[in-house]
Protein backbone atom coordinates (compact mmCIF):
# COMPACT_ATOMS: atom_id res chain seq x y z
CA UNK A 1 119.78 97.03 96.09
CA UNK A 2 119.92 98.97 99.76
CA UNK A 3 122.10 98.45 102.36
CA UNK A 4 121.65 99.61 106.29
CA UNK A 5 124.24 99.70 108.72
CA UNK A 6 123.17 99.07 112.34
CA UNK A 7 124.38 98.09 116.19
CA UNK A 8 121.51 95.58 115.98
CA UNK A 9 119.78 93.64 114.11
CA UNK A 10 116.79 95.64 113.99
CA UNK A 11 118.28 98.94 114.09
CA UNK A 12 119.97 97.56 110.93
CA UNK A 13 116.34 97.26 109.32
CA UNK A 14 115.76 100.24 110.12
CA UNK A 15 118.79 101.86 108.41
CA UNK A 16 117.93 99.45 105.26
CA UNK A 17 114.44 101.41 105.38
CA UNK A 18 115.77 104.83 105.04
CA UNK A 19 118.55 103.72 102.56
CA UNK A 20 115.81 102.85 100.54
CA UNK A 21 113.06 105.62 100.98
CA UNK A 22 115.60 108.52 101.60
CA UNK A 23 117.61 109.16 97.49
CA UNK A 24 120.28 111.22 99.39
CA UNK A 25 121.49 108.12 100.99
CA UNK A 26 122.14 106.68 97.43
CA UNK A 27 121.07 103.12 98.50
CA UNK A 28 123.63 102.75 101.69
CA UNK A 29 122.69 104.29 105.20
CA UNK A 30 124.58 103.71 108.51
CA UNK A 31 122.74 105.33 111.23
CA UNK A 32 126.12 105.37 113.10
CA UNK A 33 127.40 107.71 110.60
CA UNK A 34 123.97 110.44 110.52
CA UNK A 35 124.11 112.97 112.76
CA UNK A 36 121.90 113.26 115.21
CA UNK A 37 119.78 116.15 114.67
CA UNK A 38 119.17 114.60 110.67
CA UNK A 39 118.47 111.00 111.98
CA UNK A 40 115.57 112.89 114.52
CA UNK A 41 114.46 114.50 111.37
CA UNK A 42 114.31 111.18 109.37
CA UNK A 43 112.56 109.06 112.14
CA UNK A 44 110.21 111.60 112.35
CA UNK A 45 108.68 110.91 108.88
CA UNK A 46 108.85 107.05 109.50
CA UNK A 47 105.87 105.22 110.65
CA UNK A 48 106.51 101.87 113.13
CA UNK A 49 104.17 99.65 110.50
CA UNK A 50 106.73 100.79 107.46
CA UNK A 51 109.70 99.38 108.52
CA UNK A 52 109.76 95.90 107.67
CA UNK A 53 110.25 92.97 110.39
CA UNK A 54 109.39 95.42 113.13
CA UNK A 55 106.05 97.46 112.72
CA UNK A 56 104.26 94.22 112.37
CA UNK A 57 105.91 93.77 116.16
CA UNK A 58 105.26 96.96 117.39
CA UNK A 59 102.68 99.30 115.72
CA UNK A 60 99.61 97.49 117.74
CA UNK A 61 101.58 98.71 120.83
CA UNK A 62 101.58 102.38 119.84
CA UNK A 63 98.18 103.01 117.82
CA UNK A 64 97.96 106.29 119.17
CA UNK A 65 102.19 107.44 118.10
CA UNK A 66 102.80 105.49 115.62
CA UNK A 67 105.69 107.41 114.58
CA UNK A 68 109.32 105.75 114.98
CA UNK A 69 110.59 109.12 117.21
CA UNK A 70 107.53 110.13 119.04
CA UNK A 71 107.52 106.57 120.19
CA UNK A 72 111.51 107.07 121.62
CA UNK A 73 111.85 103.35 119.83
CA UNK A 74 115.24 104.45 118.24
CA UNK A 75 116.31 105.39 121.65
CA UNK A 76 115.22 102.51 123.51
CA UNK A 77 116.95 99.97 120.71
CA UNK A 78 120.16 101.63 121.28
């Protein structure tokens, strides 16, 4: 079981996804608590389409980034 810590709901999602996918994060992430210059590292590895409840949502809206930092979606949810 994985837990993610967000401001919103989908930010929260997103934290679930790395808390899962990331073994450092031992099954809890809150992105609140990542520094900054890690959590640009980590979104740059995560694909829109991979985290559930939102890349079916977005990825057809960014088929040529489809990567969550290159697409500034973090920043724009926050």
């Amino acid at each position: 079981m994985c837990v993610g810590f967000g401001a919103i709901k989908t930010l929260a999602k997103l934290a679930n996804h790395i808390a899962k996918k990331q073994p450092e994060f031992n099954g809890v992430c809150d992105l609140a608590a990542i520094p900054s210059s890690q959590l640009d590292a980590l979104l740059t590895a995560i694909e829109v389409g991979e985290v559930w409840g939102v890349g079916t949502k977005y990825q057809p809206a960014f088929k040529c980034n489809r990567y969550l930092y290159q697409n500034r979606i973090y920043q724009s949810l926050t």
